[in-house]
N, C-alpha and C. Protein backbone atom coordinates (compact mmCIF):
# COMPACT_ATOMS: atom_id res chain seq x y z
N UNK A 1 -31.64 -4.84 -9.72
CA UNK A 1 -33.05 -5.03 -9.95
C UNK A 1 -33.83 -3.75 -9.63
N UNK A 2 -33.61 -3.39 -8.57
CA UNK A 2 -33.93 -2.21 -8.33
C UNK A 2 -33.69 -0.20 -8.63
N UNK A 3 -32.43 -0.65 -9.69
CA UNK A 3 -31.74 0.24 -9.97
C UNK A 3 -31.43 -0.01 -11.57
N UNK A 4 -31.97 -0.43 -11.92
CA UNK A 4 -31.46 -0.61 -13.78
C UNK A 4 -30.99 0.99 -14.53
N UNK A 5 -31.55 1.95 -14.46
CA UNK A 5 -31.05 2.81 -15.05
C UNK A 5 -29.62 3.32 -14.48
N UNK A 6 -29.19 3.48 -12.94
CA UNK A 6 -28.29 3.47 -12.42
C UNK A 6 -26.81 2.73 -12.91
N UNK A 7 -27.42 1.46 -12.82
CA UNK A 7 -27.03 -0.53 -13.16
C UNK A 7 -26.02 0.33 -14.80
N UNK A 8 -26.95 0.70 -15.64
CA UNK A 8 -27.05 0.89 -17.26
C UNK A 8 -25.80 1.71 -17.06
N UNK A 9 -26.02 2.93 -16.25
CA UNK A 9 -25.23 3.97 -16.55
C UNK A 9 -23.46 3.54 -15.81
N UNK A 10 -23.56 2.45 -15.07
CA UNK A 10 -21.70 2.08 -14.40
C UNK A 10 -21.75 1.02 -15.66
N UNK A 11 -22.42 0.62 -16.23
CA UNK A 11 -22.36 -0.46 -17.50
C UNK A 11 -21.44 -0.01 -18.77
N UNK A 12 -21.99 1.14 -18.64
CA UNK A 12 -21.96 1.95 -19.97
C UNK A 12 -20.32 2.66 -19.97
N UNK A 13 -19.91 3.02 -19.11
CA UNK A 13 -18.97 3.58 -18.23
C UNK A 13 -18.00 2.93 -19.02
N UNK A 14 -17.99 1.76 -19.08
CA UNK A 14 -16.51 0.46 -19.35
C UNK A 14 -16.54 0.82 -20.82
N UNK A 15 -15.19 0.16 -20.96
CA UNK A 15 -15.26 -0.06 -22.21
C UNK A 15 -16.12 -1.14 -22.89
N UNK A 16 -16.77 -1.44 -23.89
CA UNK A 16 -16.92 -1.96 -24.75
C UNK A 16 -17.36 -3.59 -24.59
N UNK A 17 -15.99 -3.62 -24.90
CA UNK A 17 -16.06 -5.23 -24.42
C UNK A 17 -16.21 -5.89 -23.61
N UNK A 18 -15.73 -4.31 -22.22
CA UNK A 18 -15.67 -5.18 -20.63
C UNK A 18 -17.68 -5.46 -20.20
N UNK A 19 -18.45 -4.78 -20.89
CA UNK A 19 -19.64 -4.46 -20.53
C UNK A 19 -20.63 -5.54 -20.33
N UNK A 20 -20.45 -6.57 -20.71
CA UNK A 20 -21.39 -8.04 -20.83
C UNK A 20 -20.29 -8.98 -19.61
N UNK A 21 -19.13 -8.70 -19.65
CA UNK A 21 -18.28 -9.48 -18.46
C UNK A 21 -19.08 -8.99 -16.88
N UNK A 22 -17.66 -9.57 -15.85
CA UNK A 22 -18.02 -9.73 -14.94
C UNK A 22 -17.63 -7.70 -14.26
N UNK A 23 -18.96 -6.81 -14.43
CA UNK A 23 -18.33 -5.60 -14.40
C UNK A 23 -17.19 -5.58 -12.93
N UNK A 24 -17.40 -6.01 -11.77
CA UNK A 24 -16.61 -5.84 -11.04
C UNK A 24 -15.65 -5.91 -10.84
N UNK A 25 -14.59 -7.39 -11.90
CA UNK A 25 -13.87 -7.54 -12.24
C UNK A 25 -13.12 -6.43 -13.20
N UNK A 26 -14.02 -5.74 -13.94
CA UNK A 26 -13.48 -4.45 -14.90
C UNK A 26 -13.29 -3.63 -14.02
N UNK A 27 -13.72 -2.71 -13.59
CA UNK A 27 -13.60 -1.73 -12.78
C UNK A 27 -12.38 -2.08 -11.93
N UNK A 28 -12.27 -3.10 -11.01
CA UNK A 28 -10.80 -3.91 -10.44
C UNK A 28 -10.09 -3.23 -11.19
N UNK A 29 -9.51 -3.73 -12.65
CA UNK A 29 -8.71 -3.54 -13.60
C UNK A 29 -8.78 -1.75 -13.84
N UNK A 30 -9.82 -1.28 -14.53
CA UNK A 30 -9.42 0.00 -14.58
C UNK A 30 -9.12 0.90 -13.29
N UNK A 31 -9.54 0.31 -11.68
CA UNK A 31 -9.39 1.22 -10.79
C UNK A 31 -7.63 1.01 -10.78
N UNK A 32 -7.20 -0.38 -11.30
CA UNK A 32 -5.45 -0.04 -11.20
C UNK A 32 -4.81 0.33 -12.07
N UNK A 33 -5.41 0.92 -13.32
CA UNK A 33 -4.23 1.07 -14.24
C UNK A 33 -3.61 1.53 -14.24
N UNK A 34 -2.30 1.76 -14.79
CA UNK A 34 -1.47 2.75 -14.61
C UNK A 34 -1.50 4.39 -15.08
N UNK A 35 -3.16 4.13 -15.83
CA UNK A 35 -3.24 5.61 -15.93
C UNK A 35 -4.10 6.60 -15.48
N UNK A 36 -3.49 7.29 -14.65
CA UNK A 36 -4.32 7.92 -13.77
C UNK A 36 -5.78 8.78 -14.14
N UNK A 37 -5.81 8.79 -15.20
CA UNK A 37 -6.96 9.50 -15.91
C UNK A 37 -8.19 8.01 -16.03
N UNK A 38 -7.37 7.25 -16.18
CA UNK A 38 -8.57 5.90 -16.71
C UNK A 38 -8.98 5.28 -15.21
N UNK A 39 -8.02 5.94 -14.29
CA UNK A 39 -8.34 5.76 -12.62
C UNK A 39 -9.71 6.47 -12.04
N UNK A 40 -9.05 8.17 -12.21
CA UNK A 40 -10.44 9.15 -12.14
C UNK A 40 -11.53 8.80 -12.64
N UNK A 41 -11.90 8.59 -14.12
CA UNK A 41 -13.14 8.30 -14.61
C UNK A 41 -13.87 6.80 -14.03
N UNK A 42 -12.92 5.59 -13.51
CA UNK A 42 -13.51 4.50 -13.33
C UNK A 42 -14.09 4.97 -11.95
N UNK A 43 -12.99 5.58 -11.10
CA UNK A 43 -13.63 6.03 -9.99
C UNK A 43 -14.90 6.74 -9.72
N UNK A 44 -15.48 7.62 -10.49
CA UNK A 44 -16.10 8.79 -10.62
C UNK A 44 -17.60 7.68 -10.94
N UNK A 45 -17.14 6.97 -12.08
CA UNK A 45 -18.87 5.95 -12.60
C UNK A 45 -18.70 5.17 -11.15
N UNK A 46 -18.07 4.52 -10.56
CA UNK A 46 -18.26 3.38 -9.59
C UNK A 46 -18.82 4.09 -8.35
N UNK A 47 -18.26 5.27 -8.18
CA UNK A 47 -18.65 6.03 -6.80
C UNK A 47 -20.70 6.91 -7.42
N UNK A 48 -20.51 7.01 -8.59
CA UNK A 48 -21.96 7.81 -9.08
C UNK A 48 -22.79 6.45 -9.23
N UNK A 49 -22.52 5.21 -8.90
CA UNK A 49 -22.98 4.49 -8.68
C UNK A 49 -23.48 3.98 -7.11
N UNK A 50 -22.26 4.37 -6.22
CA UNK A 50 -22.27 3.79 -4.70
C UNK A 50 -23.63 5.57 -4.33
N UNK A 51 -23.23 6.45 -4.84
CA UNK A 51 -24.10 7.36 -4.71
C UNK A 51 -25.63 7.82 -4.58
N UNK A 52 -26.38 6.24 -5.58
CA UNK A 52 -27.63 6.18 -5.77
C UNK A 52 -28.11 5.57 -5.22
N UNK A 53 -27.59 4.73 -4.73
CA UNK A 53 -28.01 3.27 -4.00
C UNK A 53 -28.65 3.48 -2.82
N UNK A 54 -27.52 3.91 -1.81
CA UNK A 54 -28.02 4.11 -0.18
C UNK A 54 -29.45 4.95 -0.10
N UNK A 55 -30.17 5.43 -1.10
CA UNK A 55 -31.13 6.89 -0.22
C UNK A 55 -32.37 6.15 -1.82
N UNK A 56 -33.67 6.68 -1.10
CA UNK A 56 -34.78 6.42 -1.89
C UNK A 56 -35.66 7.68 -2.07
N UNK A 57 -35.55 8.32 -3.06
CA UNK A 57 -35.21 7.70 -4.52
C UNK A 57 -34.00 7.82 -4.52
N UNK A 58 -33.72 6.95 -5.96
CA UNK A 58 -31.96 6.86 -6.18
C UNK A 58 -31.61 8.36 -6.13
N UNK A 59 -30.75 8.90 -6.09
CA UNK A 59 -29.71 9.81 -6.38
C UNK A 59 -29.19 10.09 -7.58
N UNK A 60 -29.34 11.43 -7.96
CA UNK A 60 -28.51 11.38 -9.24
C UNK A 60 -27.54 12.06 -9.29
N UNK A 61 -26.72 12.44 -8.38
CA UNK A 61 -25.54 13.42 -8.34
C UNK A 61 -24.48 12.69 -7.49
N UNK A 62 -23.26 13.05 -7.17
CA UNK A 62 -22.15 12.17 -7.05
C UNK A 62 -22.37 12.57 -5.14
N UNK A 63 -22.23 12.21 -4.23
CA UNK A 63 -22.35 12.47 -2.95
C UNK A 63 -21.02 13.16 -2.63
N UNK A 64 -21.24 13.84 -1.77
CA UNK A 64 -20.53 14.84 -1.22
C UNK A 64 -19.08 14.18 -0.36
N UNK A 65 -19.33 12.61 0.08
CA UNK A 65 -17.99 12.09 0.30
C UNK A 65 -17.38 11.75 -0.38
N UNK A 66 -17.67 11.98 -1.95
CA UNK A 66 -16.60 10.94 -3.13
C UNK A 66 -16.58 12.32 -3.56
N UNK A 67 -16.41 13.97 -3.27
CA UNK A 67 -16.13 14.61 -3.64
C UNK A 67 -14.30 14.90 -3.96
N UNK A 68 -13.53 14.52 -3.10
CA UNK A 68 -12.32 14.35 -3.31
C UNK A 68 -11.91 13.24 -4.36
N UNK A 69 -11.25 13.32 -5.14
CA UNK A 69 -10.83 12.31 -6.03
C UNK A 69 -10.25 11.25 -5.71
N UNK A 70 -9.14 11.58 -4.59
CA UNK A 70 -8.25 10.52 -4.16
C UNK A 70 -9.01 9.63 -2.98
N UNK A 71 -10.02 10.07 -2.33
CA UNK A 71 -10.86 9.33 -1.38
C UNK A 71 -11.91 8.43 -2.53
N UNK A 72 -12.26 8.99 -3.70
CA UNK A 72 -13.50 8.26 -4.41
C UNK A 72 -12.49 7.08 -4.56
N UNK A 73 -11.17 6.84 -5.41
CA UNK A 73 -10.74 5.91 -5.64
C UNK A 73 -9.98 5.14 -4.61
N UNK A 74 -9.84 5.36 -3.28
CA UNK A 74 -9.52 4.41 -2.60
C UNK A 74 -10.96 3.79 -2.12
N UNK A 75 -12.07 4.38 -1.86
CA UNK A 75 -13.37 3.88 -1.58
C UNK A 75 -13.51 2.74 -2.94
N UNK A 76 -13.56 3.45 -4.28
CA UNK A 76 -13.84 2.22 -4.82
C UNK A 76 -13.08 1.02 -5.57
N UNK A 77 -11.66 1.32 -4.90
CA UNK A 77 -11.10 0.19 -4.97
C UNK A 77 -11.13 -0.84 -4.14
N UNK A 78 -11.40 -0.07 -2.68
CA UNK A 78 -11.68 -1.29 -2.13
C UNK A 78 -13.12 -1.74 -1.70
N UNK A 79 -14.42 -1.36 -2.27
CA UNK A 79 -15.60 -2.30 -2.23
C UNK A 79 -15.43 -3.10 -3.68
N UNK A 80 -14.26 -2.74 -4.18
CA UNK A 80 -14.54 -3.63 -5.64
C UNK A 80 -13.51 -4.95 -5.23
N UNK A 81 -12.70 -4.56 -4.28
CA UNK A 81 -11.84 -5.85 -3.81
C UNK A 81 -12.56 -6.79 -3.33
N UNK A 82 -13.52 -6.20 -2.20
CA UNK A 82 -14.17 -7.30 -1.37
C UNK A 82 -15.37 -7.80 -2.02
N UNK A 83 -15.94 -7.25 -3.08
CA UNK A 83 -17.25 -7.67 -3.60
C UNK A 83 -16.37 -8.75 -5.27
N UNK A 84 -15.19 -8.22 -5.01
CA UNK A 84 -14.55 -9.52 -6.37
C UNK A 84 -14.54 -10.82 -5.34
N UNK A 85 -14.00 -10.44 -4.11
CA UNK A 85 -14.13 -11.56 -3.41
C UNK A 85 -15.10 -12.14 -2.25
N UNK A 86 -16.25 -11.87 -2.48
CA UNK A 86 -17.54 -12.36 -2.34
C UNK A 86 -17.43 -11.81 -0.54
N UNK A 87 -17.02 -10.80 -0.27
CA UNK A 87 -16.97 -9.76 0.65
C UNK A 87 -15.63 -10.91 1.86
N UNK A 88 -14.74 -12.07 1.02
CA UNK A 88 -14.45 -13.02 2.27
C UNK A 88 -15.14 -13.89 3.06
N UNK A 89 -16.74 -14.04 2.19
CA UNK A 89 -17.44 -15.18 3.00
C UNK A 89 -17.98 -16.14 2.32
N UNK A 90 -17.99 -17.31 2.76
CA UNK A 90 -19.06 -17.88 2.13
C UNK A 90 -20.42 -17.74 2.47
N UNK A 91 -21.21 -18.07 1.28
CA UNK A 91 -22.72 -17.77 1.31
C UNK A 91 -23.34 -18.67 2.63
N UNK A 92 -23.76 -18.14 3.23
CA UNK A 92 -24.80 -18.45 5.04
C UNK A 92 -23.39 -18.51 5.97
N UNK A 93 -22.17 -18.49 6.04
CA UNK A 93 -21.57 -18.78 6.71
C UNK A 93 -21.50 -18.01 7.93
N UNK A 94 -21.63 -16.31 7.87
CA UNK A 94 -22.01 -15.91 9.28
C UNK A 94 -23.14 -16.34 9.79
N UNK A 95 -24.36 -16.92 9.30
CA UNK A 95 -25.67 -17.13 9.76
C UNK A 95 -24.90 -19.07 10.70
N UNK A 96 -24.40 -19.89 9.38
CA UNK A 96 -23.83 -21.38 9.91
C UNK A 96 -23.18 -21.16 11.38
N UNK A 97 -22.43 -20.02 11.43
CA UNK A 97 -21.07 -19.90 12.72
C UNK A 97 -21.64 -18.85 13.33
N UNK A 98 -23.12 -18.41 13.70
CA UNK A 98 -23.15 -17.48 14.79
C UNK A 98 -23.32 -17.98 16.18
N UNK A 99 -23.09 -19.24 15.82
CA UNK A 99 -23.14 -19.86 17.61
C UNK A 99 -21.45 -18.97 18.08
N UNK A 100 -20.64 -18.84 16.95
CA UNK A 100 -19.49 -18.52 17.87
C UNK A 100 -19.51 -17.22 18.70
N UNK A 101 -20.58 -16.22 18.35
CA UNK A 101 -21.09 -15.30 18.40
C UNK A 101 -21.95 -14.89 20.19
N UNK A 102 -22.20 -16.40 20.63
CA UNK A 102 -23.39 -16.38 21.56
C UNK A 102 -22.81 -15.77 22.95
N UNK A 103 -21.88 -15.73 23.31
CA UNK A 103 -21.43 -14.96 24.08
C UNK A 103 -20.89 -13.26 24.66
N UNK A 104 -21.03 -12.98 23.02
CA UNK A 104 -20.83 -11.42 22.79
C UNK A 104 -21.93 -10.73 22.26
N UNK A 105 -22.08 -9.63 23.28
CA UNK A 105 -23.20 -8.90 22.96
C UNK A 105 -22.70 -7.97 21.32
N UNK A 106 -23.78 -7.64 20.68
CA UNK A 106 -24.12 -6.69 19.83
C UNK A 106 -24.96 -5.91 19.54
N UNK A 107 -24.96 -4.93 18.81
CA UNK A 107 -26.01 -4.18 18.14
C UNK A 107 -26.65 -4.34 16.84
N UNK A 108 -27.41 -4.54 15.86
CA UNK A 108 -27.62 -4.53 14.69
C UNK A 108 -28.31 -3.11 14.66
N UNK A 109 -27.66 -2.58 13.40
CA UNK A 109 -28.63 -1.02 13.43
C UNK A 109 -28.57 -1.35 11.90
N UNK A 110 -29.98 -1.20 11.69
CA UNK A 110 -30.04 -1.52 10.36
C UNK A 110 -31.62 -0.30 10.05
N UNK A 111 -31.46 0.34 8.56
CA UNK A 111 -32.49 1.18 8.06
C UNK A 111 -33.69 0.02 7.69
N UNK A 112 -34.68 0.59 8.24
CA UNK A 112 -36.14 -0.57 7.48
C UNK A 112 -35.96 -0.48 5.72
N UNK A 113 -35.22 0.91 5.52
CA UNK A 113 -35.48 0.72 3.43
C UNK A 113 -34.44 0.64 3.33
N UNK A 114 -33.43 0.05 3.78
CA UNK A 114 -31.95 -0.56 3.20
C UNK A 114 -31.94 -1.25 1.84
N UNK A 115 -32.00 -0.34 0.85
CA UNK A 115 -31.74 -1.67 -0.26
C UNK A 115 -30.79 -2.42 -0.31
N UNK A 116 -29.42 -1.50 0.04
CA UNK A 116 -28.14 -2.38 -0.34
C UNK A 116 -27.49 -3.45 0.87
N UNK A 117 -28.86 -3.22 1.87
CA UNK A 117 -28.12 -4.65 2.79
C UNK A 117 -29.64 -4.55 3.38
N UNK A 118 -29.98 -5.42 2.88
CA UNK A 118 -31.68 -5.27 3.02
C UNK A 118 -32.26 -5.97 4.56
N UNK A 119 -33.31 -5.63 5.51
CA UNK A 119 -33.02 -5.61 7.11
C UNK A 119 -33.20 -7.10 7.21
N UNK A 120 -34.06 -7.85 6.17
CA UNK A 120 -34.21 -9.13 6.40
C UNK A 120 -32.96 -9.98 6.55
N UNK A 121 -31.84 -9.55 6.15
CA UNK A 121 -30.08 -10.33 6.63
C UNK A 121 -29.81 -10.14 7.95
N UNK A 122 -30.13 -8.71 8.50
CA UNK A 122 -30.08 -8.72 10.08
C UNK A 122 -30.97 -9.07 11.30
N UNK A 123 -32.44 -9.25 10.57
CA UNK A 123 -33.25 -10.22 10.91
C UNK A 123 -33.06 -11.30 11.19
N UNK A 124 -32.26 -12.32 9.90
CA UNK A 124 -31.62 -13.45 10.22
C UNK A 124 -30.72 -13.68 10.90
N UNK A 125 -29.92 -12.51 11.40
CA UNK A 125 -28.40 -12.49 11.94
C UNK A 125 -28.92 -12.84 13.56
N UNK A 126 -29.58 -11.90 13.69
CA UNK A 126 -30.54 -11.37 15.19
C UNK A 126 -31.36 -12.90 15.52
N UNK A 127 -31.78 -13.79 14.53
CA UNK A 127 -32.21 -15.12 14.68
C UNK A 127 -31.54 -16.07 15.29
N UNK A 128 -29.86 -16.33 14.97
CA UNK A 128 -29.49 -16.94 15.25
C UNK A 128 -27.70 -16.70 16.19
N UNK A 129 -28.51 -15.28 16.60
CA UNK A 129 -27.27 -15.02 17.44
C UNK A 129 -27.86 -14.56 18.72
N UNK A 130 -28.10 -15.22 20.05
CA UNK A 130 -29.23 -14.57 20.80
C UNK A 130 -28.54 -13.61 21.86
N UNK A 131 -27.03 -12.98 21.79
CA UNK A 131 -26.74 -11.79 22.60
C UNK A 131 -26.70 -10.20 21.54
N UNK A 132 -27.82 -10.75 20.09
CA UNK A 132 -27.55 -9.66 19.49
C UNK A 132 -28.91 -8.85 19.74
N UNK A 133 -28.82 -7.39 19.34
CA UNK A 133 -30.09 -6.02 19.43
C UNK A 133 -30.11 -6.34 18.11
N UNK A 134 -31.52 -6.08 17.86
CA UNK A 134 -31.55 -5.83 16.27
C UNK A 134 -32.29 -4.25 16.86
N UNK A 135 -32.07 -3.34 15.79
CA UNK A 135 -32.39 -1.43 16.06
C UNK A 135 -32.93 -1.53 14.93
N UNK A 136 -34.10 -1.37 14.66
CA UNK A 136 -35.07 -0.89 12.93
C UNK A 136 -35.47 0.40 13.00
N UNK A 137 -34.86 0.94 12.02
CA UNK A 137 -34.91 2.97 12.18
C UNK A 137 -35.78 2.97 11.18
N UNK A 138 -36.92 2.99 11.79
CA UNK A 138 -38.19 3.08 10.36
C UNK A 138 -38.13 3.77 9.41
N UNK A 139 -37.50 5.19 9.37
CA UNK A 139 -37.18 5.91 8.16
C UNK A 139 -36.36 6.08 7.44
N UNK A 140 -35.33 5.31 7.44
CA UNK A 140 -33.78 5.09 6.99
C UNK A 140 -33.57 3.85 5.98
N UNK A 141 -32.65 4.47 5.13
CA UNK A 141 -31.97 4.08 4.17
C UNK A 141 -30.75 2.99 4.99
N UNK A 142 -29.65 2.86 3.62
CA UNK A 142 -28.22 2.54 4.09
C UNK A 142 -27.37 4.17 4.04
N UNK A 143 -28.01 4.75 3.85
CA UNK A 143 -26.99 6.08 4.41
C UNK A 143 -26.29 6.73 5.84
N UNK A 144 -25.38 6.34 6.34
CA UNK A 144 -24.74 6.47 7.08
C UNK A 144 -24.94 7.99 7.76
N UNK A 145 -25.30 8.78 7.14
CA UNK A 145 -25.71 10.43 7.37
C UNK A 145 -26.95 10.55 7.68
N UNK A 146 -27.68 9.82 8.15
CA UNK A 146 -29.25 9.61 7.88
C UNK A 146 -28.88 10.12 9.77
N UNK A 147 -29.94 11.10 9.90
CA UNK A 147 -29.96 11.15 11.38
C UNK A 147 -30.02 10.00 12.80
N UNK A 148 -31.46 9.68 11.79
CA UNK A 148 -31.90 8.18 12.58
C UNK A 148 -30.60 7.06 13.13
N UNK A 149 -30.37 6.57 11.56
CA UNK A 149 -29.20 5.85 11.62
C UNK A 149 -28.00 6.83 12.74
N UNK A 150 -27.42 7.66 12.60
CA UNK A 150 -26.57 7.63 13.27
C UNK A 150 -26.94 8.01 14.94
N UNK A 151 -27.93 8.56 15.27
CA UNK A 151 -28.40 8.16 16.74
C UNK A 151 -28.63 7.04 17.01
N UNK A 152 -28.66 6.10 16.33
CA UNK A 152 -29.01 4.83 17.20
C UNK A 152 -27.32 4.05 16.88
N UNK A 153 -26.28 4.93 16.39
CA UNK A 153 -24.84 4.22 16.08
C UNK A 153 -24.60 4.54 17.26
N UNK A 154 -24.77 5.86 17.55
CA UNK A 154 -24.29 6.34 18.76
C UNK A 154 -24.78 5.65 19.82
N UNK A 155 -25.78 5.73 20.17
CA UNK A 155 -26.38 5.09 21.36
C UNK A 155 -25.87 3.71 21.54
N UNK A 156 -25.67 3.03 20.54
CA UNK A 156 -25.07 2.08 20.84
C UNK A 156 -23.53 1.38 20.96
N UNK A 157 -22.73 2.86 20.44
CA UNK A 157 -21.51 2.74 20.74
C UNK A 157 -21.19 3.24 22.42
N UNK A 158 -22.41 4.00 22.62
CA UNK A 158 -22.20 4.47 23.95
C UNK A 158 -22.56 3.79 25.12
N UNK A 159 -23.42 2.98 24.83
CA UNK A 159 -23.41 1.42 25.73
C UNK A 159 -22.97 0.91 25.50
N UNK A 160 -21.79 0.37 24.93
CA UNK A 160 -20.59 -0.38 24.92
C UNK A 160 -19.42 0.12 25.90
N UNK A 161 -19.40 1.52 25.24
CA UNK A 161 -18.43 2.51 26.16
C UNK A 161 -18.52 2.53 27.51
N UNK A 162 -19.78 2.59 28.39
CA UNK A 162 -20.01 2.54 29.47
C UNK A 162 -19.65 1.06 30.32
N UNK A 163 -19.89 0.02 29.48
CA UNK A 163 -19.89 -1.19 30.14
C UNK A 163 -18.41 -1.72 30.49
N UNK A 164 -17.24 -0.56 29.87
CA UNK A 164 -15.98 -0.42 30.33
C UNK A 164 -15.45 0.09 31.67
C-alpha cells in the first residue's frame, strides 16, 4: 500500500504468468531452481525490494548488505520461507499466549516510522505482556543501521548482560 511502485517493480520481475499468483510463492520457486542464473536475478528483485522498504523515502538502489550474491539469496530465501508460512504463527497468537510471557523480562525496540513492522504491533505486544519495555526511537525506520535503533539494541542487550 505504501510502496506500489516498489510492489510493481518485484511484480514485474516474475515471469508472466507467475505475476497475478501468490508472488511469494513464485519467488520460493525461482529462489530454488536449479538454475543458478534464474537464482541471481530472483534474488537481486526480492532483495531491491527488502531494500526500499526499511528507510523513508523508499530506496532505490540495492543496500549494501545484499551486495554479495550468495548472502542476497540466502536472505531471500529465507524471508520468503517464513512469509510462505505466515512467519509460523497464527494471526493474534503471540498477542492470545503472552500471558506465557509474564514472567520474562524484555525489550521492545521498535522505530516510530517502521513501515514493515509498524510500532502499533509492539504497542500491542507491550499491552499484554507486563514484564515487557516498549523503546520508541522517534527517528527510525526498520533499518537495523539506523543509529538510534542500534543504541537502544545495545543498551538493551547490555542490561540483560549485566543481570548475569
Amino acid at each position: 500500500m505504501l510502496f506500489p511502485e516498489q510492489w510493481e517493480r518485484l511484480r514485474v520481475a516474475l515471469p508472466e504468468a507467475d505475476r497475478d499468483l501468490d508472488i511469494v510463492e513464485a519467488y520460493s520457486r525461482m529462489l530454488h531452481d536449479p538454475d543458478p542464473e534464474v537464482c541471481r536475478r530472483a534474488a537481486l528483485a526480492w532483495c531491491m525490494w527488502e531494500s526500499a522498504t526499511p528507510d523513508w523515502p523508499p530506496a532505490e538502489k540495492l543496500a549494501g548488505r545484499f551486495a554479495d550474491p550468495g548472502s542476497a539469496l540466502a536472505f531471500a530465501r529465507l524471508v520468503t520461507h517464513y512469509i510462505g508460512h505466515d512467519l509460523f504463527l497464527e494471526d493474534g497468537s503471540l498477542l492470545r499466549n503472552a500471558h506465557a510471557l509474564a514472567d520474562i523480562p524484555g525489550v521492545l525496540v521498535n522505530g516510530r516510522f517502521d513501515l514493515q513492522a509498524p510500532i502499533g504491533n509492539a504497542w500491542e505486544l507491550k499491552r499484554v505482556w507486563p514484564g515487557a519495555e516498549l523503546v520508541i526511537v522517534d527517528d527510525a525506520g526498520h533499518a537495523g543501521d539506523e543509529p538510534g535503533l542500534t543504541q537502544e539494541l545495545i543498551r538493551a542487550t547490555d542490561r540483560f548482560a549485566s543481570r548475569r
